[in-house]
Protein backbone atom coordinates (compact mmCIF):
# COMPACT_ATOMS: atom_id res chain seq x y z
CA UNK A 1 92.08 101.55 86.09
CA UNK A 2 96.04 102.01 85.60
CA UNK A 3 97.56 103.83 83.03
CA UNK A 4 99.02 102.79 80.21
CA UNK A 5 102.23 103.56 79.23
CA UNK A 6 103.39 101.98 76.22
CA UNK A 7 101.12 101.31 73.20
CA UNK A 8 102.99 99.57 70.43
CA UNK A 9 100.97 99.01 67.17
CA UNK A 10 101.93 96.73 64.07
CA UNK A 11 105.52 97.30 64.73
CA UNK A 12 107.88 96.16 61.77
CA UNK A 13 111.36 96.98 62.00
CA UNK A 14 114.01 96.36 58.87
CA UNK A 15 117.62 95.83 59.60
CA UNK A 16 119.97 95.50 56.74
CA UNK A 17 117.55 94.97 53.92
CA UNK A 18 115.95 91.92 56.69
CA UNK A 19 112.73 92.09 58.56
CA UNK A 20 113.90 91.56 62.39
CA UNK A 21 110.54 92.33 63.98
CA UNK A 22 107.28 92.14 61.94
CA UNK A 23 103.40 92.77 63.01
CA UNK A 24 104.42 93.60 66.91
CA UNK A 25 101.24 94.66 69.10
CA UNK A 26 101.62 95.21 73.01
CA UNK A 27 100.51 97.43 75.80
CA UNK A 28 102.09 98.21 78.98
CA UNK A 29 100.20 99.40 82.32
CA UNK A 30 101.36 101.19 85.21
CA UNK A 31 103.33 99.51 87.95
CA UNK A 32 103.91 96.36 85.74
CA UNK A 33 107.03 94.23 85.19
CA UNK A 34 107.25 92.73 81.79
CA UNK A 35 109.86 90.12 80.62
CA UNK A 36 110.56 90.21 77.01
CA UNK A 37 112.29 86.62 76.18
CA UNK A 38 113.33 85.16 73.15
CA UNK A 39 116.06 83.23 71.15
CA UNK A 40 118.98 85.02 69.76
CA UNK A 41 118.21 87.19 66.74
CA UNK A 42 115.02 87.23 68.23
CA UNK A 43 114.24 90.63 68.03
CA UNK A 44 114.44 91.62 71.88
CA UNK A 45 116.95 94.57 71.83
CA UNK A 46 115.67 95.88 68.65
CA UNK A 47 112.26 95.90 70.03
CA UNK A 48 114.06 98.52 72.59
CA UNK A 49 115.75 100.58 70.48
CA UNK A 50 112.71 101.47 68.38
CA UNK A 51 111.02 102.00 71.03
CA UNK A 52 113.65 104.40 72.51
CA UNK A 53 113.02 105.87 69.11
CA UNK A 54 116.96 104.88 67.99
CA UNK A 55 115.79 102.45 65.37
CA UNK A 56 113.89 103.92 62.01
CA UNK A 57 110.32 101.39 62.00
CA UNK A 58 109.14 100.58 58.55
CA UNK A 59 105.61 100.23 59.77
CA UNK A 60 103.66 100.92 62.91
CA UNK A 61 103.07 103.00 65.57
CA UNK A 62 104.86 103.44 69.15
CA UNK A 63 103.44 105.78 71.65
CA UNK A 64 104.73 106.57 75.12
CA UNK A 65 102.20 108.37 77.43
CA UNK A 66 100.58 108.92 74.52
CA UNK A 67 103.21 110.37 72.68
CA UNK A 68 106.02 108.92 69.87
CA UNK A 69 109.63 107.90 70.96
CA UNK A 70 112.06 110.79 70.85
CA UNK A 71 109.55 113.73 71.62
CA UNK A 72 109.91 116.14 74.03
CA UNK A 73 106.67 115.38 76.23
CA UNK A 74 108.94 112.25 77.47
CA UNK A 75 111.73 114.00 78.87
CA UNK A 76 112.98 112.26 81.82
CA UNK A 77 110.34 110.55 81.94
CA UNK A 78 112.40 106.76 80.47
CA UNK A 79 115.10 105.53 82.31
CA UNK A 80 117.22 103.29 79.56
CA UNK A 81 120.19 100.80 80.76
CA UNK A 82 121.65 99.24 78.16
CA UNK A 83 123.78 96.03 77.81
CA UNK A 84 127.04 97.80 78.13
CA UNK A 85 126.09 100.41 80.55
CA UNK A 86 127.37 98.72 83.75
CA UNK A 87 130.85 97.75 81.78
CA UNK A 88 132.97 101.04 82.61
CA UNK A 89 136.79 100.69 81.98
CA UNK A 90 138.80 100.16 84.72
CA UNK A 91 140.86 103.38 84.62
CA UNK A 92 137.96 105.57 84.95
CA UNK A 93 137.80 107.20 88.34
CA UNK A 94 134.02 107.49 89.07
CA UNK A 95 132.35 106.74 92.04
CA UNK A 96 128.66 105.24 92.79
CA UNK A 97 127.49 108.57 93.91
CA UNK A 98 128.92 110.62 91.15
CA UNK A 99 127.66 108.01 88.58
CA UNK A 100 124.56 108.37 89.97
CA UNK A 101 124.83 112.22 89.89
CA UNK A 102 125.41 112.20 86.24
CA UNK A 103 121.32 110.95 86.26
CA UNK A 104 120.07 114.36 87.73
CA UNK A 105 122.03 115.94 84.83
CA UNK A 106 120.19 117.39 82.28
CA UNK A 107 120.20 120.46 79.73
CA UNK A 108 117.88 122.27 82.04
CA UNK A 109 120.37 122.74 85.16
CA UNK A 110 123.79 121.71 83.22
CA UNK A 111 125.21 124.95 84.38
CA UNK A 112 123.56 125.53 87.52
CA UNK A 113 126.02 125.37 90.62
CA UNK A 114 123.45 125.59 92.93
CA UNK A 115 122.38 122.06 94.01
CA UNK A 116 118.54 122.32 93.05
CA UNK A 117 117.83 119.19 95.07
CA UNK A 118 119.96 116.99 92.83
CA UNK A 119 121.80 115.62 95.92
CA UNK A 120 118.21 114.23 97.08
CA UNK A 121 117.67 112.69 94.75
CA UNK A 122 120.98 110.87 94.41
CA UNK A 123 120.52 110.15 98.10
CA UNK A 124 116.93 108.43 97.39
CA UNK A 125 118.04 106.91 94.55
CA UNK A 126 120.96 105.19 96.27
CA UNK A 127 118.75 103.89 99.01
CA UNK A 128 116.23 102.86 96.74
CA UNK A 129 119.16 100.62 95.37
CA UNK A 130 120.49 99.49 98.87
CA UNK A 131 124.04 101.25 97.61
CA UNK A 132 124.73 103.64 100.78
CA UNK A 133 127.94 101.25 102.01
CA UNK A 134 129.60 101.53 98.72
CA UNK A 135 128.35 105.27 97.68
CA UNK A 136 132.14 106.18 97.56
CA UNK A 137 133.52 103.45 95.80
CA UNK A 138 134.73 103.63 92.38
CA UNK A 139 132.88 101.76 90.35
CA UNK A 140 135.59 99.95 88.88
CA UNK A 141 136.30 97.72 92.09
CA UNK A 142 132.22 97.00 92.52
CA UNK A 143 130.71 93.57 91.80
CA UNK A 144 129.40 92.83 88.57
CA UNK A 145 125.76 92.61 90.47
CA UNK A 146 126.37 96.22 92.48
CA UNK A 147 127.29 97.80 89.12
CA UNK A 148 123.92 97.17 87.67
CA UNK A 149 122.55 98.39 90.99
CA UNK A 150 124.81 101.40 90.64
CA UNK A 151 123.24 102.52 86.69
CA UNK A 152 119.82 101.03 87.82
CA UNK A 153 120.46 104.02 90.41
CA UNK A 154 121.96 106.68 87.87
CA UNK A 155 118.49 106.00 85.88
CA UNK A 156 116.23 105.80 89.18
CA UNK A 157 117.93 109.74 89.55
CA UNK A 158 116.32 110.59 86.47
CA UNK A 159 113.24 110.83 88.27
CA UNK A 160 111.77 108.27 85.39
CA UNK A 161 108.88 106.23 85.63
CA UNK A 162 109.38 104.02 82.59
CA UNK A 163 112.52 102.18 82.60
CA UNK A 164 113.40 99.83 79.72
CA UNK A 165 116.57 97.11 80.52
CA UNK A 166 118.59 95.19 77.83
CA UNK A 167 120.27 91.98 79.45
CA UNK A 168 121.02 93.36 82.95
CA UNK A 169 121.39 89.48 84.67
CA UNK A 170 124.65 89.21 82.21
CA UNK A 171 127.64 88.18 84.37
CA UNK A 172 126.17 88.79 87.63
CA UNK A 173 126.09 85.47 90.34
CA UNK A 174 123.17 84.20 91.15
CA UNK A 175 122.64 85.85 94.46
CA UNK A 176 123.49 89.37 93.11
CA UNK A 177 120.80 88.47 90.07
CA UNK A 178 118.01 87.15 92.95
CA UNK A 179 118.98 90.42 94.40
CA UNK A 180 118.31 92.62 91.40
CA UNK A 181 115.06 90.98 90.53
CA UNK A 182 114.26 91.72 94.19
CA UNK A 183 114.46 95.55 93.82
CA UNK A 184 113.11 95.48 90.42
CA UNK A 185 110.30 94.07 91.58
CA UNK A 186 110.25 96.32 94.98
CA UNK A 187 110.45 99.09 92.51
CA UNK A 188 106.91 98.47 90.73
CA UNK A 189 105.32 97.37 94.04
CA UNK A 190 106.57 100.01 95.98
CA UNK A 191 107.73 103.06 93.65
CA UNK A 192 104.92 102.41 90.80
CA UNK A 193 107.36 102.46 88.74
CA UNK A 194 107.33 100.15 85.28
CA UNK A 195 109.97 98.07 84.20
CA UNK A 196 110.25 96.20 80.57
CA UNK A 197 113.27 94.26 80.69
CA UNK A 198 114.74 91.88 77.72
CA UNK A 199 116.34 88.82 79.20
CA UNK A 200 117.35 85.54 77.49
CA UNK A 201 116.98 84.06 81.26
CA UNK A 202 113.80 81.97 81.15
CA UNK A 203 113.96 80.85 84.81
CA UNK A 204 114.71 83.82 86.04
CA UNK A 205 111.84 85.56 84.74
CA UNK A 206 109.56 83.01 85.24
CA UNK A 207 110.06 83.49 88.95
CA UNK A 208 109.94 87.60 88.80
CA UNK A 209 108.81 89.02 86.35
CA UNK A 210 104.46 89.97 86.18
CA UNK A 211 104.38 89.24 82.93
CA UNK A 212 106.53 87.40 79.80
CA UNK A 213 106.66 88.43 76.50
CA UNK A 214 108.30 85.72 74.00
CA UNK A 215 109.25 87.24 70.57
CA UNK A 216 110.45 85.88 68.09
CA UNK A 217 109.75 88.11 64.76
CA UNK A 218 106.72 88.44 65.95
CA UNK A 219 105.38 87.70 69.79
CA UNK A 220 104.43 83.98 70.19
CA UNK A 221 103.21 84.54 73.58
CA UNK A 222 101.77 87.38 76.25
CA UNK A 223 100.89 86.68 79.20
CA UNK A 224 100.89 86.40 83.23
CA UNK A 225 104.04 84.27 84.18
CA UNK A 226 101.78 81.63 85.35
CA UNK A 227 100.16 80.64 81.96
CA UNK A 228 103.30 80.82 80.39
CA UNK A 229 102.96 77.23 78.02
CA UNK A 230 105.95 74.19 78.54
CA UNK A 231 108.55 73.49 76.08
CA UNK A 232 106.53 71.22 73.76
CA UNK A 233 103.43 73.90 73.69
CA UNK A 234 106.27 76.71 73.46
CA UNK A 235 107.80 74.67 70.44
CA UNK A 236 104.67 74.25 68.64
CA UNK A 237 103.86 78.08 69.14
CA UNK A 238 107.59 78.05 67.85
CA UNK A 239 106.88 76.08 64.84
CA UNK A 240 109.72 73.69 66.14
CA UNK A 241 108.56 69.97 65.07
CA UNK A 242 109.39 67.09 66.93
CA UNK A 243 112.36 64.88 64.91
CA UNK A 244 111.18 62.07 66.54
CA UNK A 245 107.79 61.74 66.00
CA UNK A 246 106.37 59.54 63.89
């Protein structure tokens, strides 16, 4: 039996005096790859940020190998890439391997000069990516799709087994986004490791992802891809009624 790693109970999160996400119950298992979809306002990213433990819940519990978001038991153990993580200004001089350094960084070995094995596991990380031809390349001149790679990578350095995305397929073409749901996937089969990812790309998730999530307030639907309903069984779930009917 796999373990589970997320256990979210009766989750409701207030936002400015309005209820964003009410009555939220999900688990997550080892080595799965769940889609979290929605409409705008739907809740998605908030559902992340409490879970990161960023976002004060009004009601509810969150646990993360069996312990709440924010403790110390977790350390390293949740890799986070966030919407804006892959949008670095232009004038900063980094490249792919030193982003990817700043993942082995930590309070433990901030001032250690010794290399500790850091630079192993920047170099696994950046295979595990398929980044080694552009390891020395600022990031500023990569692809949009190679600069998700490139902080998929920094987080993959972390050592984490849990990582949580927020909208990586943004602005990426589609062969760069078949790409990244390629190693995402590879990453779950191959590494174990468990991705929850919110995307507002149906398709795309519908032809990657294990399992889809649809919030909206609350979760409409959870599920294996497969069984995910069609637009007039998602609309009803929805509450959306048909204008033209009778």
């Amino acid at each position: 039996m796999k373990k589970q790693i997320l256990d979210v109970c009766d989750l409701s999160v207030v936002r400015s005096g309005k209820v964003i996400i009410r009555d939220v119950c999900l688990t997550i298992n080892e080595g799965e790859f769940v889609a979290i979809v929605g409409p705008n306002g739907g809740g998605k990213s908030t559902f992340l940020l409490a879970i990161l433990g960023l976002l004060k819940t009004r009601s509810g519990t969150i646990e993360i190998y069996g312990h709440p978001p924010m403790s110390r038991k977790l350390h390293r153990k949740i890799g986070w890439v966030s919407q804006a993580a892959s949008y670095l200004p232009k004038d900063v001089k980094i490249t792919v391997r030193e982003l990817v350094k700043l993942g082995t960084l930590h309070s433990g070995n901030m001032f250690d000069f010794l290399d500790s094995g850091r630079n192993e596991k920047v170099n696994q990380a950046i295979r595990m990516t398929g980044l080694e031809a552009v390891q020395n390349t600022p990031v500023a001149r990569l692809s949009g799709g190679q600069r998700q790679r490139a902080v998929i990578a920094r987080a993959l350095a972390t050592e984490s087994d849990f990582i949580l995305l927020d909208e990586p397929l943004v602005g990426i073409d589609p062969e760069s986004r078949n790409s990244l749901l390629k190693l995402l996937d590879r990453l779950c089969h191959e590494q174990g490791k468990t991705i929850l990812m919110v995307s507002h790309d149906l398709t795309a998730m519908s032809r990657s992802a294990h399992r889809i999530v649809f919030l909206e307030e609350t979760i409409r639907f959870d599920g294996p891809t497969w069984s995910f309903p069609d637009m007039d069984k998602l609309a009803d779930l929805r509450g959306i009624a048909n204008v033209h009917g009778d």
